[in-house]
Protein backbone atom coordinates (compact mmCIF):
# COMPACT_ATOMS: atom_id res chain seq x y z
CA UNK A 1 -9.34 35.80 89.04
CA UNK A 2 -8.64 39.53 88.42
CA UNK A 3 -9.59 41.53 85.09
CA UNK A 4 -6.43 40.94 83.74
CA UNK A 5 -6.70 37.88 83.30
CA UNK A 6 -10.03 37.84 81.99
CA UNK A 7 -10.46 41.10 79.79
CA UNK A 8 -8.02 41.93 76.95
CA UNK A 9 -4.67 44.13 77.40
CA UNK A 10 -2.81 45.78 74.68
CA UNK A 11 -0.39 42.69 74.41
CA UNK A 12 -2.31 39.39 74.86
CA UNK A 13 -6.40 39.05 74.75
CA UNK A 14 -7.77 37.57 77.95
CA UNK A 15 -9.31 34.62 79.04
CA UNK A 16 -13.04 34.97 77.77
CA UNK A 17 -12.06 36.34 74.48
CA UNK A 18 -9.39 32.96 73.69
CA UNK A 19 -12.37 30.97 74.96
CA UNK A 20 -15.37 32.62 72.77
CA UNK A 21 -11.99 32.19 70.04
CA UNK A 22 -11.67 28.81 70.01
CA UNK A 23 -14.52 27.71 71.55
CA UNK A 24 -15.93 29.26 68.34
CA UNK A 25 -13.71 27.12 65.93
CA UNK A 26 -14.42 24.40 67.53
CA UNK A 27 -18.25 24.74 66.90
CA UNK A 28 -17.34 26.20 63.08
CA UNK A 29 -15.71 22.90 63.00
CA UNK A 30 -18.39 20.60 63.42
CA UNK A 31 -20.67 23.12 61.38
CA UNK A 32 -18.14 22.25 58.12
CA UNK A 33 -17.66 18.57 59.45
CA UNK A 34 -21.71 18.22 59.63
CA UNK A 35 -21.91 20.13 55.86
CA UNK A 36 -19.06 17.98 54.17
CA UNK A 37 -20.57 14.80 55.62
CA UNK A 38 -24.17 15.44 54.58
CA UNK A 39 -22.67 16.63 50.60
CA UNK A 40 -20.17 13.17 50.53
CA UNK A 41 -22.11 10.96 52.56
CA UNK A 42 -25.81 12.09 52.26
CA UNK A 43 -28.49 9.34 54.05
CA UNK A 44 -25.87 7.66 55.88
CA UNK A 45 -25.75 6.42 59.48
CA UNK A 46 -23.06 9.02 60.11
CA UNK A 47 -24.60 11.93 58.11
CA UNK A 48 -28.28 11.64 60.10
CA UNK A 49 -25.94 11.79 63.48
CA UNK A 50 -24.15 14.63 62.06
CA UNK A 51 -26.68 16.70 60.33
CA UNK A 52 -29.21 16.33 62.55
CA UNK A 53 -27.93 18.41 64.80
CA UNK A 54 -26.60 21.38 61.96
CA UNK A 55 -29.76 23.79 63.00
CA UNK A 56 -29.14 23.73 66.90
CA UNK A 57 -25.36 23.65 66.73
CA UNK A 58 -25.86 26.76 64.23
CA UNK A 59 -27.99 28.23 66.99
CA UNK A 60 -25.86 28.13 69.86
CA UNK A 61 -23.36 29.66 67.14
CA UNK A 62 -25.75 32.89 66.93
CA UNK A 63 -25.76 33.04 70.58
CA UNK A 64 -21.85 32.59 70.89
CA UNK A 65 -21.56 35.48 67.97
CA UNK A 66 -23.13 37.99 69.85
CA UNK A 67 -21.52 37.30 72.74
CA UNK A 68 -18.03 37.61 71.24
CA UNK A 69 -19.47 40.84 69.61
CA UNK A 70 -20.46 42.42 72.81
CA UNK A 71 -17.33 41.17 74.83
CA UNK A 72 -15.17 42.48 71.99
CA UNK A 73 -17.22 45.90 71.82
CA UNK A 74 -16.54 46.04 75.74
CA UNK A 75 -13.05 45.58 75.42
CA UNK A 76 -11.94 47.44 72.15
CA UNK A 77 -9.72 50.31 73.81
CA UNK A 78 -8.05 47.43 75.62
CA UNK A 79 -6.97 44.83 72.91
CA UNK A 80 -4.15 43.80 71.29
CA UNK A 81 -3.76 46.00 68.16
CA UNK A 82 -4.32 44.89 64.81
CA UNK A 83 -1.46 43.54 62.61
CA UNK A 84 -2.28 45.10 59.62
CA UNK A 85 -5.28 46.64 57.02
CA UNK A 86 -5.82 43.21 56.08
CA UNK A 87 -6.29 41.81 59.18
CA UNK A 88 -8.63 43.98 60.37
CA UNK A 89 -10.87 43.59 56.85
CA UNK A 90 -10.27 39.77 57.62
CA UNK A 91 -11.84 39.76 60.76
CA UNK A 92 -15.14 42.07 59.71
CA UNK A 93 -15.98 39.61 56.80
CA UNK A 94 -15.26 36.82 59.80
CA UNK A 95 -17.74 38.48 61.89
CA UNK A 96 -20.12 39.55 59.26
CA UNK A 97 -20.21 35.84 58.05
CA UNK A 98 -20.88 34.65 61.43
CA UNK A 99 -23.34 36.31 62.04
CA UNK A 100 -25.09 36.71 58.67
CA UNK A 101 -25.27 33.08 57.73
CA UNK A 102 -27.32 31.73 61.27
CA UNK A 103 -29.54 35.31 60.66
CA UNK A 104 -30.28 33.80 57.32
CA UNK A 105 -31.00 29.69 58.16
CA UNK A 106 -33.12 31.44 60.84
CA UNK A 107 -35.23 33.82 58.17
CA UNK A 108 -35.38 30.36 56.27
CA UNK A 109 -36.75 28.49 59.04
CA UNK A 110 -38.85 30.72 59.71
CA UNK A 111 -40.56 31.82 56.56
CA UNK A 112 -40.82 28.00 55.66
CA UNK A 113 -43.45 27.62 58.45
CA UNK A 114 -41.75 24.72 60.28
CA UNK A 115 -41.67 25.13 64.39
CA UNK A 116 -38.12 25.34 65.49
CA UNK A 117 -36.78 24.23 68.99
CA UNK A 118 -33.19 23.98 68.97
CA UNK A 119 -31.34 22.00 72.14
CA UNK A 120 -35.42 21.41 73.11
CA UNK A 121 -36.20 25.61 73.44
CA UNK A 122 -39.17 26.45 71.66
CA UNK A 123 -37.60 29.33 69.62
CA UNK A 124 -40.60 29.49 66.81
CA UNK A 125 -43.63 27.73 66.73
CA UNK A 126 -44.32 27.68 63.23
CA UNK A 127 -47.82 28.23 61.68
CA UNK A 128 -49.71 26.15 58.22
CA UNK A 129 -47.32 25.26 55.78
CA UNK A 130 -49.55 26.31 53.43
CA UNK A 131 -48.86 29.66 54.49
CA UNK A 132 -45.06 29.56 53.38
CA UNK A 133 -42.92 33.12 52.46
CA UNK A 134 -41.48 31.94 49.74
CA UNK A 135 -38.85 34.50 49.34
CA UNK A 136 -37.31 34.16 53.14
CA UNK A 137 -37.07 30.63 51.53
CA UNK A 138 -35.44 31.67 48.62
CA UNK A 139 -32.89 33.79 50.68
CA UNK A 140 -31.97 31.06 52.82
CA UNK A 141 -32.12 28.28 49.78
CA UNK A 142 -29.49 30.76 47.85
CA UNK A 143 -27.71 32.24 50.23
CA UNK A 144 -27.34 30.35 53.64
CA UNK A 145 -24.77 27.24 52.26
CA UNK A 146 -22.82 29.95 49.85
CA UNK A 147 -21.62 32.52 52.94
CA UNK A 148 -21.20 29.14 54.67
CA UNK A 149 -18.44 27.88 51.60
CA UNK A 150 -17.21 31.59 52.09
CA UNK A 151 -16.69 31.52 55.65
CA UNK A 152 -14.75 27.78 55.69
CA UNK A 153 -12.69 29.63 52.96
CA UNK A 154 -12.29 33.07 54.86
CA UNK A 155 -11.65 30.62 58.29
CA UNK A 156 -8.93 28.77 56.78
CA UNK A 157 -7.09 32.37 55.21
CA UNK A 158 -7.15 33.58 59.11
CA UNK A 159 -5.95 30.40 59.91
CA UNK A 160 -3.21 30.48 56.96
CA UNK A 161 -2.37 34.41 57.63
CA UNK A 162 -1.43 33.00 61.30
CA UNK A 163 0.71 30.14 60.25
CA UNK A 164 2.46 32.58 57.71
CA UNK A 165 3.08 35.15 60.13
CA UNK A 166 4.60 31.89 62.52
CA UNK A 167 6.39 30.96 60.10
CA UNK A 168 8.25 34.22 59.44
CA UNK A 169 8.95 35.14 63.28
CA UNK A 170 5.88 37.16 63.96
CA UNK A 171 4.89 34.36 66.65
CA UNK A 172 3.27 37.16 69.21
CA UNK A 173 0.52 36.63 66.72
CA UNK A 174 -0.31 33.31 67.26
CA UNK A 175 1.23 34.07 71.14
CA UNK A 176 -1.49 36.70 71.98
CA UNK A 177 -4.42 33.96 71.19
CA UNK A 178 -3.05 31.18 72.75
């Protein structure tokens, strides 16, 4: 499989870019499916399935982030070019978000003292609870679940600004991702 296929050109992103894409929303997905179970159905067969696996699914997230960052970075003279002002803002609050909200459940988990091994890594081993910072607590507790409401609601305008831009001819936008 040559480059072009793989890395972006000026008229259609590659192959690993659609695939960090929507392998991406996929894993967003079950992110907001794990969140809207645990709010509606809290304590539930279906809930402990789902949530229990929020923290590792929101690590492999950070991983996939920073890939797509440094895949993007490598091919930013080469991709498609934006559609607009807007899109561009669009997509740095969509890669701020995704980035910023697994930085801060990970400052959380951290500061609350609890050993955390997501997929079965040991990523932090934790230390006497006793010992707790409460204000990388307090930054996860009030931050972490309100950038996550912001980034369904930034995720579906993306996903909105697409279908409107379908909708009214423009489908090389939609084309270029797919």
């Amino acid at each position: 499989m040559s480059c072009t296929q793989l890395c972006d050109t000026p008229e259609r992103y590659g192959l690993v870019s659609r695939l960090l894409h929507w392998g991406m929303a996929l894993v967003l997905l079950w992110q907001f499916t794990s969140v809207i179970i645990h709010t509606l159905f809290e304590k539930t067969g279906i809930d402990k399935f789902f949530w229990g696996t929020h923290k590792s699914v929101g690590s492999l997230l950070m991983v996939l982030i920073l890939l797509r960052v440094l895949w993007a970075l490598a091919n930013l003279r080469k991709r498609p070019p934006a559609v607009s002002k807007w899109s561009i803002t669009g997509h740095v609050v969509l890669y701020i978000l995704m980035f910023a909200i697994p930085v801060i459940a990970l400052i959380r988990q951290y500061g609350s003292g609890k050993a955390f091994s997501p997929f079965g890594i040991p990523l932090m081993p934790g230390f006497d609870e006793t010992d707790k910072i409460e204000w990388m607590i307090d930054l996860g507790s009030n931050f972490h679940g309100l950038l996550g409401w912001t980034l369904l609601a930034a995720a579906l305008g993306h996903a909105a600004a697409v279908l409107w831009h379908y909708l009214r001819g423009d489908r090389y936008v939609l084309e270029r991702m797919k």
